[in-house]
Protein backbone atom coordinates (compact mmCIF):
# COMPACT_ATOMS: atom_id res chain seq x y z
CA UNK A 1 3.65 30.54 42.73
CA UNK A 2 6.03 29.76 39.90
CA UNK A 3 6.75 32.86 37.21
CA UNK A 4 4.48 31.27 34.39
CA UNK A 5 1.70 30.86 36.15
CA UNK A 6 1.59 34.38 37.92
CA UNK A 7 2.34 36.83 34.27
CA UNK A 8 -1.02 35.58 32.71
CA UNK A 9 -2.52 36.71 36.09
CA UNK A 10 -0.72 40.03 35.51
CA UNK A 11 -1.76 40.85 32.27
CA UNK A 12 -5.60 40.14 32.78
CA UNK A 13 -5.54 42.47 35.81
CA UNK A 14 -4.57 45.04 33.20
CA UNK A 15 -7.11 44.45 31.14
CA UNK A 16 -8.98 45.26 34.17
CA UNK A 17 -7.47 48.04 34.80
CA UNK A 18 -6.86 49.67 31.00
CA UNK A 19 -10.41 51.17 30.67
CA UNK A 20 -9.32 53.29 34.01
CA UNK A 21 -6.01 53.83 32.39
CA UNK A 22 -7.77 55.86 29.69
CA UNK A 23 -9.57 58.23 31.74
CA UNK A 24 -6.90 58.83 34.34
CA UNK A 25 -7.29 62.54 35.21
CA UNK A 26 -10.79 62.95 34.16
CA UNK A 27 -12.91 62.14 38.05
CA UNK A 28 -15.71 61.63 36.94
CA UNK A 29 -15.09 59.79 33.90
CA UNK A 30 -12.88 57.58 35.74
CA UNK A 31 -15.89 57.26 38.18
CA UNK A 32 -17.92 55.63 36.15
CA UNK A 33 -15.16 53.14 34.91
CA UNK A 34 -14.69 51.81 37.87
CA UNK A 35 -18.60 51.26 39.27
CA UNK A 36 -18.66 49.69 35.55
CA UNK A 37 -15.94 47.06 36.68
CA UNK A 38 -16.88 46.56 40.06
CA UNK A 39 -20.54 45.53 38.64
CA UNK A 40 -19.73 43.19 35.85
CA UNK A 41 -18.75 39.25 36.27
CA UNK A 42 -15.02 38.84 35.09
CA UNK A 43 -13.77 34.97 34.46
CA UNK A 44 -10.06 34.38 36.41
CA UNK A 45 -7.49 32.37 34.69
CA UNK A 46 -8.00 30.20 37.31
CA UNK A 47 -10.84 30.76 40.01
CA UNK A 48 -13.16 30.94 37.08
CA UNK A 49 -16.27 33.93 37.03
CA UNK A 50 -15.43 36.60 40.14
CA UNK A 51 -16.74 39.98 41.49
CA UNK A 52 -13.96 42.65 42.41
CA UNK A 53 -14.30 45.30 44.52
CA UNK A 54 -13.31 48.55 44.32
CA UNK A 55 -10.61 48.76 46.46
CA UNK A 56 -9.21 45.62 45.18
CA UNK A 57 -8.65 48.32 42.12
CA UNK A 58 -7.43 50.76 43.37
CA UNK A 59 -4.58 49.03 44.88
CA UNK A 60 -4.14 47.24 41.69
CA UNK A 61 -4.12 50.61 39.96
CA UNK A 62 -1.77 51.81 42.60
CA UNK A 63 0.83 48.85 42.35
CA UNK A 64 0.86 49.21 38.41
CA UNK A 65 1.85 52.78 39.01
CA UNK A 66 4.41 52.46 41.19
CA UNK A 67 6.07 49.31 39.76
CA UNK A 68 4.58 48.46 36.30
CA UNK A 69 3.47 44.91 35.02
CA UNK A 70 5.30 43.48 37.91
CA UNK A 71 3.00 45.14 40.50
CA UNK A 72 0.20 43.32 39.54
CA UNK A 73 2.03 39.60 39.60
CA UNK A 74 0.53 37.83 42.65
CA UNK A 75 2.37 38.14 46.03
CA UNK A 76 3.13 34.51 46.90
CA UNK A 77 3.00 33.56 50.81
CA UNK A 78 5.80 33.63 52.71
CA UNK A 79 5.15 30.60 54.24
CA UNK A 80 4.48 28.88 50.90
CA UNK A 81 5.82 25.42 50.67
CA UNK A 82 5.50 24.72 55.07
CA UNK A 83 2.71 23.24 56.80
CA UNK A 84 0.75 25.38 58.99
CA UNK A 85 -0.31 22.12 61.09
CA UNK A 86 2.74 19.78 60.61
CA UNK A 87 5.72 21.09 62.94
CA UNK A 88 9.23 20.50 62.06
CA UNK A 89 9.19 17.51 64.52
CA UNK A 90 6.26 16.03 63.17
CA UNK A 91 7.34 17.06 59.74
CA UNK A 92 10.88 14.97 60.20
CA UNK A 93 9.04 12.06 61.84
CA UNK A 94 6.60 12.19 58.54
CA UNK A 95 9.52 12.60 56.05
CA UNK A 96 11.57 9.52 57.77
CA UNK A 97 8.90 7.28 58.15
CA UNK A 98 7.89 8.00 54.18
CA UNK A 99 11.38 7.37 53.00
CA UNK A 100 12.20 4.56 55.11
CA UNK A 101 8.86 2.72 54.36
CA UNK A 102 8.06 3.72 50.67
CA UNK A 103 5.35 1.21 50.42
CA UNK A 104 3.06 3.09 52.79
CA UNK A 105 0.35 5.02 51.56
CA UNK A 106 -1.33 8.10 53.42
CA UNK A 107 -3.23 6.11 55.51
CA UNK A 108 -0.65 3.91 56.15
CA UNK A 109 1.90 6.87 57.25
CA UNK A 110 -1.04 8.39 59.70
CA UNK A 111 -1.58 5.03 61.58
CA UNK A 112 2.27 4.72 61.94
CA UNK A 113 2.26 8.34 63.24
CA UNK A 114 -0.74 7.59 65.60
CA UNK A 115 0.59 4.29 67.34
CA UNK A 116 4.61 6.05 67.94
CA UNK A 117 2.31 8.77 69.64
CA UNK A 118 -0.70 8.66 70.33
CA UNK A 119 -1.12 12.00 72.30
CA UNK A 120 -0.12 13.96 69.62
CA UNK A 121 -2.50 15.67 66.95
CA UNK A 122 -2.39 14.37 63.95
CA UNK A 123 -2.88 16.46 60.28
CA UNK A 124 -5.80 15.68 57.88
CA UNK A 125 -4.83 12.95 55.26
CA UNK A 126 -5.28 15.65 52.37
CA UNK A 127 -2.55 17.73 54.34
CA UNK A 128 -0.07 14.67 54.53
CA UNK A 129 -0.40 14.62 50.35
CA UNK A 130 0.45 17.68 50.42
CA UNK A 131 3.28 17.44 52.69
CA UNK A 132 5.19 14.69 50.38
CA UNK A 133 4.19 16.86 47.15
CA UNK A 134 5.92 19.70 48.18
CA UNK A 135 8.63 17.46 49.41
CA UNK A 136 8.88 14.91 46.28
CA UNK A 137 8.27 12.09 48.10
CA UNK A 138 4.64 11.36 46.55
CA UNK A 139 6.54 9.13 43.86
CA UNK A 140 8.92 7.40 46.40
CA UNK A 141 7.29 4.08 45.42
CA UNK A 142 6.88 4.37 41.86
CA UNK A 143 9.49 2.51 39.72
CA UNK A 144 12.26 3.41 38.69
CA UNK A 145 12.55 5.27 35.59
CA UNK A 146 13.99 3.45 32.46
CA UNK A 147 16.46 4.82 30.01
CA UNK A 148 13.94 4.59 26.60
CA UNK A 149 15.03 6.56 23.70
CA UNK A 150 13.88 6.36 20.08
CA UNK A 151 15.39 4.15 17.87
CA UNK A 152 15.05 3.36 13.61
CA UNK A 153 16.94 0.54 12.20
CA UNK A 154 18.85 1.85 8.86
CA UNK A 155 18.00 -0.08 5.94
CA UNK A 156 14.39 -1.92 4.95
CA UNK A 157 14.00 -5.53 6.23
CA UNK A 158 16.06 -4.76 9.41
CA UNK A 159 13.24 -5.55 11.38
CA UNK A 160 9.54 -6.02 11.37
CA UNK A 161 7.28 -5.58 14.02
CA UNK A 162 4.19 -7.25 14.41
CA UNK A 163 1.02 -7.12 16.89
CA UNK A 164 -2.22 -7.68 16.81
CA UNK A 165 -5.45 -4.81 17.12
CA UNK A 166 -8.82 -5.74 18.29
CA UNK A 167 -11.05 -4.53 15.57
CA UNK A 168 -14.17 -3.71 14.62
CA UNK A 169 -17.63 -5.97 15.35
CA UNK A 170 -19.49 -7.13 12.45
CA UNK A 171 -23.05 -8.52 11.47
CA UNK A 172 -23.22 -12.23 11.26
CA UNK A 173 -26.12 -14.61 9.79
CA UNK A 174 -27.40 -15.44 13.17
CA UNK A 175 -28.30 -12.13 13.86
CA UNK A 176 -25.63 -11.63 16.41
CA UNK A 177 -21.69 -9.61 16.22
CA UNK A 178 -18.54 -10.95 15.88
CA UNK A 179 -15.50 -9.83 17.09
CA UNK A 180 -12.23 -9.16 14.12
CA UNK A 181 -8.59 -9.10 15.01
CA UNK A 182 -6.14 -6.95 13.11
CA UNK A 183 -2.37 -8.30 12.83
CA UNK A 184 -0.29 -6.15 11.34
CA UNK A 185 3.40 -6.68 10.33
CA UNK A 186 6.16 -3.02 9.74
CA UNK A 187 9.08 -2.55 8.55
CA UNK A 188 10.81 -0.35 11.01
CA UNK A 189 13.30 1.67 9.04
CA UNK A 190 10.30 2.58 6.70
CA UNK A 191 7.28 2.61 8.55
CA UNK A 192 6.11 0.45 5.54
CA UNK A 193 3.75 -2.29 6.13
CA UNK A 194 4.68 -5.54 5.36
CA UNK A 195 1.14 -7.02 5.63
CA UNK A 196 -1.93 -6.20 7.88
CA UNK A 197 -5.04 -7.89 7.53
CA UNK A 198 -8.44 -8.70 9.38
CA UNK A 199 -9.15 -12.17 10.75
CA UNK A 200 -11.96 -13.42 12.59
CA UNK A 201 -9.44 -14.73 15.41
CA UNK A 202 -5.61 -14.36 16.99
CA UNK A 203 -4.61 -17.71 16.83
CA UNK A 204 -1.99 -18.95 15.40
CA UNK A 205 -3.12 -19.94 11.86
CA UNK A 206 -3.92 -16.08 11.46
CA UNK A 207 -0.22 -15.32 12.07
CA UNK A 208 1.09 -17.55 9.97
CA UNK A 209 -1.11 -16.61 6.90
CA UNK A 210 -0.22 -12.85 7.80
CA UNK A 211 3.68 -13.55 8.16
CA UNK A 212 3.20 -15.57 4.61
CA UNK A 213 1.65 -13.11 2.98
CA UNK A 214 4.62 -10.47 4.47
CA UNK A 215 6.98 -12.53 3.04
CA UNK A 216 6.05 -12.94 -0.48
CA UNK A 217 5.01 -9.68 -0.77
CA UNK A 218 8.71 -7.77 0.82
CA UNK A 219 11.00 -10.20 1.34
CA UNK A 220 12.94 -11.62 4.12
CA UNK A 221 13.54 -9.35 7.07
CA UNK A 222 16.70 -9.99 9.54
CA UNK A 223 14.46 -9.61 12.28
CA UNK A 224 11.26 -10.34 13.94
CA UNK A 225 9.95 -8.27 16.87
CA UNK A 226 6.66 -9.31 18.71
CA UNK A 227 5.17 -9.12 22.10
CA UNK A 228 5.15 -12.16 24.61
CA UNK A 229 1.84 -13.38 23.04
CA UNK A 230 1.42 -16.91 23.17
CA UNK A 231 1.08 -17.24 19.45
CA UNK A 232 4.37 -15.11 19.28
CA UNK A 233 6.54 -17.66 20.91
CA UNK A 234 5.14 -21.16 19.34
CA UNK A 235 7.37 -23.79 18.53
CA UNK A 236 6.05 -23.07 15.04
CA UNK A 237 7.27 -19.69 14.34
CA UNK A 238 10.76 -20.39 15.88
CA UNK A 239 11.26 -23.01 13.22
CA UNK A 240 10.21 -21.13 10.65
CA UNK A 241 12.42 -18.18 11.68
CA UNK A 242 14.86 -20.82 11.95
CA UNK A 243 14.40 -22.34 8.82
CA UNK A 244 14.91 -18.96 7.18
CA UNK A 245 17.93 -17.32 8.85
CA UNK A 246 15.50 -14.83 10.79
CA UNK A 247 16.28 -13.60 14.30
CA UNK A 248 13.38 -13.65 16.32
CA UNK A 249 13.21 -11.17 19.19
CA UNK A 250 10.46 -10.61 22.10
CA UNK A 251 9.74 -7.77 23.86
CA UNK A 252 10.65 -7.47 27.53
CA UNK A 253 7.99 -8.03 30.08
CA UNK A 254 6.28 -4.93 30.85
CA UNK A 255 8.15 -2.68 28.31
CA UNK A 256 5.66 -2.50 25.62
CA UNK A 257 7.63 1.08 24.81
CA UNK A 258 10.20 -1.08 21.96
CA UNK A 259 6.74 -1.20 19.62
CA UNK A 260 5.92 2.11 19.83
CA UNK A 261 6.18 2.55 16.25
CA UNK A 262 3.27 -0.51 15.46
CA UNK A 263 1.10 1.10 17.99
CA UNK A 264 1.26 4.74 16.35
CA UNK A 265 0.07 2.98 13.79
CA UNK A 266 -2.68 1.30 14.81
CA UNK A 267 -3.61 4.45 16.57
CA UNK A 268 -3.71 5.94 12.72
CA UNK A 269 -5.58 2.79 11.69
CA UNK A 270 -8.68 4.22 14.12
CA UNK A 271 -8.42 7.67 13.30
CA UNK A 272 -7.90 7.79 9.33
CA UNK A 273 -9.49 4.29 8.18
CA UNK A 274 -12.14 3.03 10.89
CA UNK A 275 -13.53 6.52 11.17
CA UNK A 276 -14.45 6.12 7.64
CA UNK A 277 -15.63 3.19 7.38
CA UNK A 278 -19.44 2.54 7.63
CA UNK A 279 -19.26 -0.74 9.49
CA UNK A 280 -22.93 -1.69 9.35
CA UNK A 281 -22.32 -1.89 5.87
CA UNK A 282 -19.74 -4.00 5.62
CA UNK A 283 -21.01 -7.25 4.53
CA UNK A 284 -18.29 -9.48 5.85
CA UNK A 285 -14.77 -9.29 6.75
CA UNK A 286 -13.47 -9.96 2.93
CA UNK A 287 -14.91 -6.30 2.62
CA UNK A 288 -13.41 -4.92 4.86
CA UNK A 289 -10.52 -6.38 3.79
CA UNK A 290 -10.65 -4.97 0.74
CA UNK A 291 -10.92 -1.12 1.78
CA UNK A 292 -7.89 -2.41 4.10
CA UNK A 293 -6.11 -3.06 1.65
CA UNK A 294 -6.82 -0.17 -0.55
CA UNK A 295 -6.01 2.37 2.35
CA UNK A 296 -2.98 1.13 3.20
CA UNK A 297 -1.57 0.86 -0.70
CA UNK A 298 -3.29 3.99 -2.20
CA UNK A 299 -3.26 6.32 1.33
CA UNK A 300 -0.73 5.25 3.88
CA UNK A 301 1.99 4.38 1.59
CA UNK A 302 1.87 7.37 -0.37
CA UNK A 303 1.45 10.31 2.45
CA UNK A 304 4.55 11.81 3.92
CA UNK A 305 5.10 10.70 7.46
CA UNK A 306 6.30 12.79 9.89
CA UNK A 307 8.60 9.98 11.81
CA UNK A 308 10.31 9.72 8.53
CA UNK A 309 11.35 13.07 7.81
CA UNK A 310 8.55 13.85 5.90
CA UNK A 311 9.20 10.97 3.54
CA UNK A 312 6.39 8.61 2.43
CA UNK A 313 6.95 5.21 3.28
CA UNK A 314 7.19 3.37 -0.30
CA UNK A 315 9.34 5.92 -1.39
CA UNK A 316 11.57 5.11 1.94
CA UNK A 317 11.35 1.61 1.07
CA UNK A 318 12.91 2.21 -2.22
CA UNK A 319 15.20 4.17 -0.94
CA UNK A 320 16.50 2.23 1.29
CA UNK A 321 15.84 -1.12 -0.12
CA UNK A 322 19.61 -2.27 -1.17
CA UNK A 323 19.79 -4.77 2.60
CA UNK A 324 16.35 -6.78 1.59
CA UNK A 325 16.49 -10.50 0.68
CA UNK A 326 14.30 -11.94 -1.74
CA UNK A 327 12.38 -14.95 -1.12
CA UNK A 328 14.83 -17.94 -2.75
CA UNK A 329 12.73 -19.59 -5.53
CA UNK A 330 13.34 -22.58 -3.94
CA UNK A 331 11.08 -22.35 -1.11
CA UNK A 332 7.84 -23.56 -0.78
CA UNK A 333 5.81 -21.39 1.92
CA UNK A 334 3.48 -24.28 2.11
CA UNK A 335 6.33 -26.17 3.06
CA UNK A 336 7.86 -23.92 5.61
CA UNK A 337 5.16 -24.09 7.61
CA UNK A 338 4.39 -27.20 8.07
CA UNK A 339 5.22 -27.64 11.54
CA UNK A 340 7.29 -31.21 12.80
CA UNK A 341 7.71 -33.68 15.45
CA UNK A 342 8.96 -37.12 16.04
CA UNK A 343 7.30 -40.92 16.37
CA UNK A 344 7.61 -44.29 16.66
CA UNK A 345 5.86 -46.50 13.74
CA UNK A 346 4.13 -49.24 15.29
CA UNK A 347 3.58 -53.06 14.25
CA UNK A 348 0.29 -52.16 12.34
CA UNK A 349 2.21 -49.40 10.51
CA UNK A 350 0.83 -46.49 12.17
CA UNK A 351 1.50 -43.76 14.55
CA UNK A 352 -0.70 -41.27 16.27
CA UNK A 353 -0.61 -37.65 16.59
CA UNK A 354 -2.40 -35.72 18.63
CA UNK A 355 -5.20 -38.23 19.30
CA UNK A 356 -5.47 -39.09 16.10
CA UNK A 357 -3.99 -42.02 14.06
CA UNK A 358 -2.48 -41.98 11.03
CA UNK A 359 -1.30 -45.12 8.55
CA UNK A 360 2.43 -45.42 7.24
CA UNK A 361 2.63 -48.30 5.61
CA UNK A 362 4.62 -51.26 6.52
CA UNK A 363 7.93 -50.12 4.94
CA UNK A 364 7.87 -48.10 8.25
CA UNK A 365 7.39 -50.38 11.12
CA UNK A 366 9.80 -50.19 14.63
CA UNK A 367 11.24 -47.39 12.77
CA UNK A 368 10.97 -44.01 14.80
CA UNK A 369 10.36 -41.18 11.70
CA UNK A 370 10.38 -37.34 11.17
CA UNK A 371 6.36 -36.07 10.72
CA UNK A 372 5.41 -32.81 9.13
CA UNK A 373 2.29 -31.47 9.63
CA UNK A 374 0.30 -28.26 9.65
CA UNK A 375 -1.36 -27.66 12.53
CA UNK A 376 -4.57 -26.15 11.13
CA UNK A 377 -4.91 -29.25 8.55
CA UNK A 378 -4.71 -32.62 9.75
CA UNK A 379 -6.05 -34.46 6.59
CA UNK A 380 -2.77 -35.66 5.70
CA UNK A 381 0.88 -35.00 7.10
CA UNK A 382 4.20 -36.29 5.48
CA UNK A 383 6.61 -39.01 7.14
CA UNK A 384 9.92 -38.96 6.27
CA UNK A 385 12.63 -41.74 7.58
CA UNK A 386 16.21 -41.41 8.96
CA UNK A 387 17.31 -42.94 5.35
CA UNK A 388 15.48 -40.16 3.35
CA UNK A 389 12.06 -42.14 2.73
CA UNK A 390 9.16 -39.98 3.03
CA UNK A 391 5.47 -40.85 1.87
CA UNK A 392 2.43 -38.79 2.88
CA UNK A 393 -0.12 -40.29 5.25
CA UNK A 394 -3.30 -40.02 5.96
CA UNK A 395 -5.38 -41.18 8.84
CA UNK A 396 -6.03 -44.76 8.76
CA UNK A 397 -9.31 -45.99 7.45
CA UNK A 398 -9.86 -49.15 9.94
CA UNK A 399 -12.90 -50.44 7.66
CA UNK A 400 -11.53 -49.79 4.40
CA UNK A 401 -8.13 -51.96 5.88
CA UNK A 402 -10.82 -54.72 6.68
CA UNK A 403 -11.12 -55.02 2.98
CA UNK A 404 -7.34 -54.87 1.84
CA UNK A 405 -5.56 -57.93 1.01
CA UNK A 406 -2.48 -59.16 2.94
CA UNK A 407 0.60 -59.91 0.88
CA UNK A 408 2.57 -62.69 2.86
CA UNK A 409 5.61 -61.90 3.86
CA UNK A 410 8.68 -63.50 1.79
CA UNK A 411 11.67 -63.01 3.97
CA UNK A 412 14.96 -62.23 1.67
CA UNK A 413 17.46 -65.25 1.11
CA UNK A 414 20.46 -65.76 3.99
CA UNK A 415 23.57 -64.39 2.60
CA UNK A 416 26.22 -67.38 3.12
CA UNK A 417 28.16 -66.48 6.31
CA UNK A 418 31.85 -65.08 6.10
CA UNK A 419 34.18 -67.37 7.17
CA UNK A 420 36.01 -66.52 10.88
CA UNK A 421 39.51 -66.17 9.92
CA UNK A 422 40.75 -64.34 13.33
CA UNK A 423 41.41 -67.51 15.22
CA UNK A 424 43.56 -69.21 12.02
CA UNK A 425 45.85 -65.79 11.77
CA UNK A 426 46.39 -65.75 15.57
CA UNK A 427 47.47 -69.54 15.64
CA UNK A 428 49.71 -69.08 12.46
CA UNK A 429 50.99 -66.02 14.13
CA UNK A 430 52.04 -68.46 17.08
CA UNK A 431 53.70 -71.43 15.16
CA UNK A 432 50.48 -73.89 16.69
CA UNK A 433 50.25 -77.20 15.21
CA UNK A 434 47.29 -79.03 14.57
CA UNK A 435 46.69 -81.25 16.45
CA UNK A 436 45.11 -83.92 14.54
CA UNK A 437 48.34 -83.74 12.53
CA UNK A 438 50.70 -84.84 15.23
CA UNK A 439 48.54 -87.55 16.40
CA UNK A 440 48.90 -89.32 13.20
CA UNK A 441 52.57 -89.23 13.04
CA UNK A 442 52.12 -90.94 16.68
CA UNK A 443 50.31 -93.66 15.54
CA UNK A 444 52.74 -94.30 12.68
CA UNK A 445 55.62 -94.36 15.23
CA UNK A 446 53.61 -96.74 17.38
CA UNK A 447 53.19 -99.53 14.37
């Protein structure tokens, strides 16, 4: 029995035994002492409520006498730690087949044992547990441990982490509950947040109005770290991360421990804002948005955070805000996440996207052009050319078309052709004749 478990053990058998300490010399004081202990219940540190006798006592009292607060610690067993049913043949046959096979379980290691020998007794499977705990082989097949350590980046739009929280259910017309989805977006060096907001769903359109409202709102961050959520690796986020100069990061399968930070958070998010919040009278999610959104500016950004040295997170942001980069005015969010693709323009002047068909216009036809499109939107997306042309299209109305007029087609006057001039050089070059020449100074010879 290790040292800190057996002093507590010491000390409340002298609280037992103080009452008899008092009276020591006095028989028949210290009489009644003890038939007063020996009759009440006393609660163990760890047995729980127990009866002791009265010789139990007296040697207590005895041992404290001869060898103080150390002669009440618990004697451990001297065979503490062995097997009183597992031999040291058995015990090496146990220990080899556990190391050599770490994938076995208890069971597993006793049917191994049985079928090498059958004739020989076998322990109970509690016993065998026990065995490998005292032995530290109870964790043989566990992984690995990894190397994680905690980690801040130094200045404000390092890196932001974002992840999404299932939230609370709320009361819809139909009588029913609907489930809300918190994404949430921190700076790391801060512990600010960038943006967090309830949707009614974790697709993709919900990140990308959270990451656009993060980015007016702070600024351009250097990184992005999410999770290997499919909406966290779409084609559309890597171009806009692209588009922007951001690196985008994912976290390593199984190693959820790099967004410990967002987590924490989220943790706080239950304890400190959900607690609080009536939910069956939130009307909709715009309300709950609201008190969101007033906890997180008027609370969470203004109470000193233990992670951060005590600091509150705005006043860390402005601290430490010298690395962020605005927004350029030149941007258009609208713009940057429009997502694109490529297609060919057919003869009518149209192209199709997604099962869906949308009109160009005959300026466009054979030629294969850039689209740009928002995902969530298809109403209209933009075509733009390999020579810069771009127009906006919309799907093609096959009735209203019925009703256009045709303009014929007036194909553009035939430049005059250059004249060939190769052949003439290369027979000048030689010294060639004509030959139509020298046959009429034949004929002249002839006559």
């Amino acid at each position: 029995m290790p040292d800190d478990s057996r002093q507590p053990i010491a000390l409340w058998r002298f609280q037992l035994l103080a009452p008899l300490l008092q009276v020591e010399g006095r028989r028949g004081a210290f009489r009644r002492a003890l038939e007063k202990i020996v009759r009440r219940t006393h609660v163990h540190p760890e047995r729980g409520p127990i009866h002791i006798g009265r010789s139990t006592l007296e040697h207590w009292l005895a041992a404290y006498r001869r060898d103080g607060l150390d002669g009440l610690m618990p004697v451990a067993r001297r065979d503490r730690g062995k097997s009183r049913c597992i031999d040291d043949v058995l015990a090496e046959a146990i220990e080899s087949l556990a190391i050599s096979r770490p994938q076995l379980d208890g069971p597993g290691l006793l049917a191994e044992l049985k079928a090498e020998a059958p004739e020989r007794p076998l322990p109970s499977l509690p016993t065998v547990y026990r065995f490998l705990r005292a032995r530290g082989l109870d964790q043989r097949a566990a992984p690995a441990r990894r190397d994680h350590r905690a980690y801040a980046f130094d200045l404000a739009g390092d890196c932001w982490q974002g992840d999404v929280m299932f939230g609370p259910e709320l009361a819809n017309r139909d009588g029913g509950r609907d489930r809300t989805y918190l994404i949430a977006i921190l700076d790391d060096a801060t512990r600010l947040i960038a943006h967090a907001e309830f949707y009614s769903d974790q697709h993709l359109s919900a990140l990308k109005d959270c990451l656009k409202q993060a980015l007016l709102k702070r600024g351009l961050p250097r990184r992005l770290y999410f999770d290997n959520g499919q909406i966290f690796r779409s084609r559309l986020l890597q171009l806009v991360s692209a588009r922007l100069g951001i690196h985008l990061i994912h976290t390593r399968p199984y190693q959820p421990q790099g967004r410990a930070k967002l987590e924490r958070w989220f943790g706080t998010v239950r304890r400190s804002f959900l607690a609080r919040v009536e939910i069956e009278r939130i009307g909709d999610i715009d309300a709950l948005n609201r008190l969101l959104f007033a906890w997180i500016e008027g609370v969470y950004h203004r109470e000193p955070h233990r992670g951060i040295e005590r600091e509150t997170p705005l006043d860390r942001w402005m601290r430490l805000s010298e690395g962020i980069r605005p927004l350029p005015r030149e941007v258009d969010l609208d713009e940057l996440f429009l997502d694109e693709t490529s297609r060919r323009v057919g003869k009518d002047g149209t192209f199709t996207l997604d099962g869906k068909t949308f009109e160009a216009g005959p300026a466009f036809i054979g030629l294969r052009v850039t689209v740009r499109f928002d995902p969530f939107d298809r109403r209209r997306v933009f075509v733009v050319s390999t020579h810069g042309t771009s127009v906006t299209a919309y799907p093609v109305d096959r009735a209203g078309n019925r009703r256009v007029r045709r303009f014929p087609h007036t194909p553009e006057p035939a430049a005059a052709p250059t004249p060939l001039r190769a052949l003439d050089r290369l027979a000048d070059d030689m010294d060639i004749k004509p030959i139509e020449g020298e046959r009429d100074e034949d004929d002249q010879d002839h006559e």
